[in-house]
N, C-alpha and C. Protein backbone atom coordinates (compact mmCIF):
# COMPACT_ATOMS: atom_id res chain seq x y z
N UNK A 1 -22.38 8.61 30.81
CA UNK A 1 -21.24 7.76 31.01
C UNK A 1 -20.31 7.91 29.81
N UNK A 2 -19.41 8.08 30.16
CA UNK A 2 -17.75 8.26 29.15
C UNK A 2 -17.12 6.76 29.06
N UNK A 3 -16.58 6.01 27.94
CA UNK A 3 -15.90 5.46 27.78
C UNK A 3 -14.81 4.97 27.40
N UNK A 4 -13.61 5.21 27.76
CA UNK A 4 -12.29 5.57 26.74
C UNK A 4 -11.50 4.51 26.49
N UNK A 5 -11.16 4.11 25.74
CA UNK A 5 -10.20 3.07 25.40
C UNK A 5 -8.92 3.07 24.79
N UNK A 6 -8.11 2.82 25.02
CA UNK A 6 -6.61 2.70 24.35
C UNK A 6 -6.46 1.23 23.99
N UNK A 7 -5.67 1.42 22.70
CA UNK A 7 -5.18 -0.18 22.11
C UNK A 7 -3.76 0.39 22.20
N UNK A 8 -2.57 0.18 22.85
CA UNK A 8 -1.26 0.15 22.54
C UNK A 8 -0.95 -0.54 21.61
N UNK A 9 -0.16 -0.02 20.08
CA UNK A 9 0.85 -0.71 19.22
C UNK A 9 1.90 -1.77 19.67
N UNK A 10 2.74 -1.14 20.44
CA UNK A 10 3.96 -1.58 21.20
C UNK A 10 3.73 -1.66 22.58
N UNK A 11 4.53 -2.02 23.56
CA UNK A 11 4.81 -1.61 24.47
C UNK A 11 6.36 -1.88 25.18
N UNK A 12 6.70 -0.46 25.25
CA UNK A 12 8.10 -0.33 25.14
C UNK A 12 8.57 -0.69 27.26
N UNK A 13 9.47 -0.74 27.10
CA UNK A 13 10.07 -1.11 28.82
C UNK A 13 9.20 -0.39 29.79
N UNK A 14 8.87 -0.69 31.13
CA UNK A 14 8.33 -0.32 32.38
C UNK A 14 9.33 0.03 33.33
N UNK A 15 9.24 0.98 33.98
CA UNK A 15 9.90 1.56 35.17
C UNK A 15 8.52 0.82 36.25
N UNK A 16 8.73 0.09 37.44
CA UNK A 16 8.19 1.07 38.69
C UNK A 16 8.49 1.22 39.76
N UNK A 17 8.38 2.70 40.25
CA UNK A 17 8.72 3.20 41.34
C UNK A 17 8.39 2.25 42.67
N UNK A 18 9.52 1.64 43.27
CA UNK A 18 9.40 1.16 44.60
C UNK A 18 10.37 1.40 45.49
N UNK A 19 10.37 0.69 46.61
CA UNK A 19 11.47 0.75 47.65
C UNK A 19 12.03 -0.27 47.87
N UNK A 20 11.25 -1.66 47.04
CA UNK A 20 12.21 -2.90 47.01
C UNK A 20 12.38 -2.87 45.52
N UNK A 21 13.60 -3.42 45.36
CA UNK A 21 14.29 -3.73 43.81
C UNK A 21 13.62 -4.96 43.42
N UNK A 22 12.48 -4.32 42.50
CA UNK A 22 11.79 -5.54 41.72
C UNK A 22 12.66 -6.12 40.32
N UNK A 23 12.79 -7.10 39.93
CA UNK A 23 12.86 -7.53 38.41
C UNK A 23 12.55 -7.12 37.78
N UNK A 24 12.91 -6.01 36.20
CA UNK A 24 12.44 -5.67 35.56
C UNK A 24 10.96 -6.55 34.67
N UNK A 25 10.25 -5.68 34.54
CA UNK A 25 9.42 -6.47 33.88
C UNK A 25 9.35 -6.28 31.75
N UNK A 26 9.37 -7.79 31.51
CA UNK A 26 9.83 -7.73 29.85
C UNK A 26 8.11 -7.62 29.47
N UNK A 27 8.46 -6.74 28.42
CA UNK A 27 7.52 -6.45 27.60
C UNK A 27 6.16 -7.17 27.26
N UNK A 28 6.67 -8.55 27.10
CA UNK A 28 5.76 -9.93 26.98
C UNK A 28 4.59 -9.92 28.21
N UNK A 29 5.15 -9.55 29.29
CA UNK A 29 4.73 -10.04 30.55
C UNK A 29 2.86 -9.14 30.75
N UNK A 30 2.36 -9.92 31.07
CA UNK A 30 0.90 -9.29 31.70
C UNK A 30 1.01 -8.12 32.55
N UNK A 31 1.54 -8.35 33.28
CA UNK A 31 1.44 -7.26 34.23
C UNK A 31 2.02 -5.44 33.57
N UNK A 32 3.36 -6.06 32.93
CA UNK A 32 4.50 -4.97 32.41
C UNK A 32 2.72 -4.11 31.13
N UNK A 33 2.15 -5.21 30.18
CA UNK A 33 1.50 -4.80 29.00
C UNK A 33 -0.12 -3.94 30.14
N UNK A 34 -0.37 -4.63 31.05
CA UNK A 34 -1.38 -3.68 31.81
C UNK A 34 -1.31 -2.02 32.23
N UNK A 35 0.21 -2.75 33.10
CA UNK A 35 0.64 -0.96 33.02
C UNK A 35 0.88 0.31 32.27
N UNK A 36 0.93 -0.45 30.92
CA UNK A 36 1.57 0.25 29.86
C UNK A 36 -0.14 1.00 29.14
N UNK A 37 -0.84 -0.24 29.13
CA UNK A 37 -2.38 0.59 28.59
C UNK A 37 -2.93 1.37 29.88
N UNK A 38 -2.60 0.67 30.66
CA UNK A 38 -3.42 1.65 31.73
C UNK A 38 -2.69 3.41 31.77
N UNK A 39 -1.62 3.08 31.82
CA UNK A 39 -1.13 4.41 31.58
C UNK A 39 -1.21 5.32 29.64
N UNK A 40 -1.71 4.56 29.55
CA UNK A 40 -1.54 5.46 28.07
C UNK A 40 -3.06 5.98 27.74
N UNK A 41 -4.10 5.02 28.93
CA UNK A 41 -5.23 5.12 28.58
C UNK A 41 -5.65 6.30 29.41
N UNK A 42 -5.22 6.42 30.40
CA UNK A 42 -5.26 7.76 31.56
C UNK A 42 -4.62 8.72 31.09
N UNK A 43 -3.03 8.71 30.06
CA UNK A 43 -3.17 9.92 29.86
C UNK A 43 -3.65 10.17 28.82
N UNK A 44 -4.40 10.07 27.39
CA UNK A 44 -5.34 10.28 26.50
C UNK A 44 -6.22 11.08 27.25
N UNK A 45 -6.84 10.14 28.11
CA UNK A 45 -7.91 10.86 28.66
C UNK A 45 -7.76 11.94 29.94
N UNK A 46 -6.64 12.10 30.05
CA UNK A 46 -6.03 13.63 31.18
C UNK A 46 -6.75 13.39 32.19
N UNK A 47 -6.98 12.02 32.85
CA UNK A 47 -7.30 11.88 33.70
C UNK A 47 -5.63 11.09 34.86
N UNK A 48 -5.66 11.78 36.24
CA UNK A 48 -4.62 11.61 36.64
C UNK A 48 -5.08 10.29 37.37
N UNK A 49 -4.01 9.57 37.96
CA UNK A 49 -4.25 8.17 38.26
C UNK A 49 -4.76 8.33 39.86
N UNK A 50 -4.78 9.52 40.38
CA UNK A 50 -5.60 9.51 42.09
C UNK A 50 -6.60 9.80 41.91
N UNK A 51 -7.16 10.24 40.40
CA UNK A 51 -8.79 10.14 40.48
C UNK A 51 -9.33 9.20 40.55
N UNK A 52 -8.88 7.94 39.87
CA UNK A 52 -9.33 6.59 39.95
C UNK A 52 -10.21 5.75 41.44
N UNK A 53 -11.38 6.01 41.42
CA UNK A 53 -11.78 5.19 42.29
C UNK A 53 -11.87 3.49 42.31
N UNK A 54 -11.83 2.73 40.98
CA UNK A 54 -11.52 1.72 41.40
C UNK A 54 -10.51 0.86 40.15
N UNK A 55 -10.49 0.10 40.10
CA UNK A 55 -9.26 -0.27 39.18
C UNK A 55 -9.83 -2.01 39.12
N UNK A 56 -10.21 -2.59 37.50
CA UNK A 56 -10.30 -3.74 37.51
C UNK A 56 -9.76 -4.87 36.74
N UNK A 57 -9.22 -5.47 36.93
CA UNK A 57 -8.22 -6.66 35.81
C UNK A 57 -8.76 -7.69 35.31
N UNK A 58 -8.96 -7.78 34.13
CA UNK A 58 -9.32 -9.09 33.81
C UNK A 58 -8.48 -10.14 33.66
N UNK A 59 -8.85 -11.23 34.27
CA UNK A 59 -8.19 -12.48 34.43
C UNK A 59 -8.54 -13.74 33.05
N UNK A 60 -7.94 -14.01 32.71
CA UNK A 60 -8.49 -14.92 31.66
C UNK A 60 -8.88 -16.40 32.75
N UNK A 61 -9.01 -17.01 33.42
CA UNK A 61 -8.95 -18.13 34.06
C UNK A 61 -8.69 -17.76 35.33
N UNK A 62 -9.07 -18.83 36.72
CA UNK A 62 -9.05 -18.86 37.48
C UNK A 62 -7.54 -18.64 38.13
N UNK A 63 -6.85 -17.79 39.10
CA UNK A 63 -5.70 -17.58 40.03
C UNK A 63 -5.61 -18.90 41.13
N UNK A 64 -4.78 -19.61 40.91
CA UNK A 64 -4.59 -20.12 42.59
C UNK A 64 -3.26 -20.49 42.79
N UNK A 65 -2.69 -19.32 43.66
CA UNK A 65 -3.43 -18.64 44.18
C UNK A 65 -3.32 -16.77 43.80
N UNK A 66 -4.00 -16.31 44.27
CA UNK A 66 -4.84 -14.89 43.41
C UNK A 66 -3.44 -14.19 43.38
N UNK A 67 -3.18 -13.61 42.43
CA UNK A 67 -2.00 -12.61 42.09
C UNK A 67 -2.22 -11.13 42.33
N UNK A 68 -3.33 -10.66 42.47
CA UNK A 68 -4.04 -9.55 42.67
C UNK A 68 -3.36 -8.39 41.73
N UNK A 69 -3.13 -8.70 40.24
CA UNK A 69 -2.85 -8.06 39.45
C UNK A 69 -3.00 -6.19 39.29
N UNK A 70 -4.65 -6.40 40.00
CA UNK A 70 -5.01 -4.87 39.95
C UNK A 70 -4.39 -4.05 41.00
N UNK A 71 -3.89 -5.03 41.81
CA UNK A 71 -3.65 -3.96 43.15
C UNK A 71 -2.03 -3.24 42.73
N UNK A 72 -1.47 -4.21 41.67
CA UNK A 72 -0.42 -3.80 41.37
C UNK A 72 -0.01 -3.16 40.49
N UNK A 73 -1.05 -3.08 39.56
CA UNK A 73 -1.14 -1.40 38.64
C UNK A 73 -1.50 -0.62 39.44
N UNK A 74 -2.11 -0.49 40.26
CA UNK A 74 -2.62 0.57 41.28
C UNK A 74 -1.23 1.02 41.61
N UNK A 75 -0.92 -0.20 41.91
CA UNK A 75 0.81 0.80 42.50
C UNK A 75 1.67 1.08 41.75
N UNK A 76 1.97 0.40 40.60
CA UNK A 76 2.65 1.21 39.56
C UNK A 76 1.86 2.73 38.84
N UNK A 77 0.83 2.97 38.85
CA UNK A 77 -0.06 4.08 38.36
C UNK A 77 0.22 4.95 39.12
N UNK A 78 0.36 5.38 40.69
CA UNK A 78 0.19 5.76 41.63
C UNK A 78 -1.18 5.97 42.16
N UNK A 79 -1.48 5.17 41.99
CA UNK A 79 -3.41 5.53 42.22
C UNK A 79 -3.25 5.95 44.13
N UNK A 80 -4.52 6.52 44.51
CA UNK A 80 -4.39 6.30 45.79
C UNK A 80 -4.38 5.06 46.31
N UNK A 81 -4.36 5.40 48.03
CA UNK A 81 -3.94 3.97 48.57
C UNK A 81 -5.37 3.34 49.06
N UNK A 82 -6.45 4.03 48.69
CA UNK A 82 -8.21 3.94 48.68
C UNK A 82 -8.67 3.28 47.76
N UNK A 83 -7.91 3.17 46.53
CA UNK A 83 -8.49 2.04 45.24
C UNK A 83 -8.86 1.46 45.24
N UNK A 84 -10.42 1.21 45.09
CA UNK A 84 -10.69 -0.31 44.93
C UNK A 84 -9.85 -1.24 43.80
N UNK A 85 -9.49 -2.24 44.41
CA UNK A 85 -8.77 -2.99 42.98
C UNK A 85 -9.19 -5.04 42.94
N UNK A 86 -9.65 -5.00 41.93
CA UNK A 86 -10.43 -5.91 41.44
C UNK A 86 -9.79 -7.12 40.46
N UNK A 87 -9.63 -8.22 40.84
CA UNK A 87 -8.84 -9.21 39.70
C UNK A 87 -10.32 -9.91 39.32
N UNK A 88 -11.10 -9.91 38.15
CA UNK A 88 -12.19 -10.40 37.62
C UNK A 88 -11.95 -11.17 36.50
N UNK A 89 -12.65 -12.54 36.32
CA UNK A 89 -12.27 -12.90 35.34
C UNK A 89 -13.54 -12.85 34.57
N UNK A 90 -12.63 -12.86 33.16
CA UNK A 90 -13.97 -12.20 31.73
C UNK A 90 -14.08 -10.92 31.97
N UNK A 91 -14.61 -10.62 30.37
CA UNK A 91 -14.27 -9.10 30.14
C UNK A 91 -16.00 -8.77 30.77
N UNK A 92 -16.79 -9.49 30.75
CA UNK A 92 -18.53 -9.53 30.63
C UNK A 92 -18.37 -9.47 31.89
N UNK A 93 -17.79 -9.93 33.01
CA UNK A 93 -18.07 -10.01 34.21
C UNK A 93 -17.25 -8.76 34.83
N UNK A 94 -16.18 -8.23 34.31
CA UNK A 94 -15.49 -6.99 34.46
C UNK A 94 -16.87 -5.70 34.59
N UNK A 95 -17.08 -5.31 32.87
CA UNK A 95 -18.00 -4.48 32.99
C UNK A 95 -19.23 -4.61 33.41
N UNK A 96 -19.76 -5.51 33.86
CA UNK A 96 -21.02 -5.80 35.26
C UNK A 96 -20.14 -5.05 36.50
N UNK A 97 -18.93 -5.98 36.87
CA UNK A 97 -18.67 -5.19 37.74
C UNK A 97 -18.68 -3.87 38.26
N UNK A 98 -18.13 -3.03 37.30
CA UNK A 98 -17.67 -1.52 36.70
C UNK A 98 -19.46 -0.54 36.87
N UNK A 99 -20.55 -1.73 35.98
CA UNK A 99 -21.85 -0.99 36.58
C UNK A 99 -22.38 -1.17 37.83
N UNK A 100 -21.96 -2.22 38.40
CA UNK A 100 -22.71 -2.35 40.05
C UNK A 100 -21.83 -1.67 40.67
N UNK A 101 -20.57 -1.32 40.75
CA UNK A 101 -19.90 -0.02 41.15
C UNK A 101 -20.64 1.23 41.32
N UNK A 102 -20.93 1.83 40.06
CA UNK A 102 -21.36 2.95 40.03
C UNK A 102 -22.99 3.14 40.17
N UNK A 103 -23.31 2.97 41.24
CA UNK A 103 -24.44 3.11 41.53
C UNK A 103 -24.65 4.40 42.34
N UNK A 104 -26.08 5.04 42.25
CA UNK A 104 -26.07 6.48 43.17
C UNK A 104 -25.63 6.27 44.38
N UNK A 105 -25.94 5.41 44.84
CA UNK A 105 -25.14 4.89 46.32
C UNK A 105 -23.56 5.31 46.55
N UNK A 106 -23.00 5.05 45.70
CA UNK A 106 -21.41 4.68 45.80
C UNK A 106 -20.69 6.02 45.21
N UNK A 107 -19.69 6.29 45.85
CA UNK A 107 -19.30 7.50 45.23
C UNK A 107 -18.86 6.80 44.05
N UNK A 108 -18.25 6.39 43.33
CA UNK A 108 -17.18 6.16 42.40
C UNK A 108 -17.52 6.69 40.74
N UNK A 109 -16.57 7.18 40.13
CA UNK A 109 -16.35 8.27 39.38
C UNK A 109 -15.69 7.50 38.34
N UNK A 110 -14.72 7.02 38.14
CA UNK A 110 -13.79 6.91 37.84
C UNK A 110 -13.44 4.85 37.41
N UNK A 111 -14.08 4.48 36.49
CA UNK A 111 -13.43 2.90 36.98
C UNK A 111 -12.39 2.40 35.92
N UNK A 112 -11.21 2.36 36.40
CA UNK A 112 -10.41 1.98 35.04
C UNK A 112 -10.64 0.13 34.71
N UNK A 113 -10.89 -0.68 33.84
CA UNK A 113 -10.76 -1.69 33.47
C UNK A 113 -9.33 -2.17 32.60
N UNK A 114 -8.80 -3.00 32.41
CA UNK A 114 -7.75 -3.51 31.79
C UNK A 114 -7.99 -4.65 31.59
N UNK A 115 -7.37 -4.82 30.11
CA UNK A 115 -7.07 -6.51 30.01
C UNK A 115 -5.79 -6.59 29.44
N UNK A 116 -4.95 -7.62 29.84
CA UNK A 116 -3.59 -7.20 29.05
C UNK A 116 -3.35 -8.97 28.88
N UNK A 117 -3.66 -10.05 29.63
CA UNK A 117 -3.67 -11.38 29.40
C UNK A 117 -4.01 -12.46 28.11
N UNK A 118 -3.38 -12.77 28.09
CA UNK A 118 -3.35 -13.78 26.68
C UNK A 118 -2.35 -13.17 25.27
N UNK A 119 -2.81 -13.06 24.27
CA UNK A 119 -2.15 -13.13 23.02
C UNK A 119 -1.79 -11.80 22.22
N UNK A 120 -3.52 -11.21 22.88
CA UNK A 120 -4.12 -10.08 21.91
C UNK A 120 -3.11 -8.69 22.94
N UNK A 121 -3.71 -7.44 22.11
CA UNK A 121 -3.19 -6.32 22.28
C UNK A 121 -3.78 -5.75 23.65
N UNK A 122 -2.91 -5.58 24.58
CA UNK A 122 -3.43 -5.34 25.67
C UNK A 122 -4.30 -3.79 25.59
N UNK A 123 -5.32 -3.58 27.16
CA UNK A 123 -6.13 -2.83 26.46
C UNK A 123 -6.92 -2.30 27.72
N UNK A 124 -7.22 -1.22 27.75
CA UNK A 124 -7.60 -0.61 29.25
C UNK A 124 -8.61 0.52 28.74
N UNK A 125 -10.24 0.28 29.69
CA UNK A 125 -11.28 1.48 29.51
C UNK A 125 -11.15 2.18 30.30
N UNK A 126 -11.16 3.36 30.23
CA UNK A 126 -11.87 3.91 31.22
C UNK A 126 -13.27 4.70 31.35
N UNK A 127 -13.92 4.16 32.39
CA UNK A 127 -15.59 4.69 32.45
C UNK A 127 -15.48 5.86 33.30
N UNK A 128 -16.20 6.38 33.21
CA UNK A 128 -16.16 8.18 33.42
C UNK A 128 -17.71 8.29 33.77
N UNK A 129 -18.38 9.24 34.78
CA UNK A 129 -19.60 9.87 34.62
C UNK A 129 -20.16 9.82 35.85
């Protein structure tokens, strides 16, 4: 098993590609700081974003109602449209997740994790193997 991690310094403006005119997203924002590690953490690791079999977000606290954060890096990443995508809260309950994923059973290859919520420096693994 591979584990890669990116800490972004900054994170400078977000583009994403859609067909409805979203609101830019400011720098501050969770979602804008997810995309930004998730992408910096995929390309470090030259892994392209349709390898990704599943994609998981950590939530600091309970959604109500659920924002489904991951499904929407998925779509800013271009991941496929097969992604598993996961809003989990805690980082401990993330990577449980990430191992009951990858079981011989399951194809999955690929699990990106992110946390970009709260104060700290947002921050995305990726598990490999």
């Amino acid at each position: 098993m591979t584990v890669h991690d990116a800490y972004p310094a900054q994170t400078p403006a977000i583009s994403l590609t859609s067909d409805v005119a979203d609101p830019p997203l400011l720098p501050s924002e969770p979602l804008h700081r997810a995309i930004y590690a998730a992408r910096r953490t995929l390309r470090d690791a030259a892994v392209d974003p349709a390898e990704l079999d599943a994609i998981i977000y950590v939530v600091q606290r309970r959604q109500v109602p659920p924002r489904w954060q991951s499904a929407r890096v998925a779509y800013a990443l271009g991941a496929r449209e097969d992604v598993a995508a996961f809003d989990v809260p805690g980082a401990r309950a993330a990577r449980s997740m990430a191992t009951a994923l990858r079981t011989p059973e399951e194809p999955i290859h690929q699990v990106l994790i992110i946390e970009a919520e709260g104060t700290g420096r947002p921050s995305a693994s990726l598990i490999s193997g």
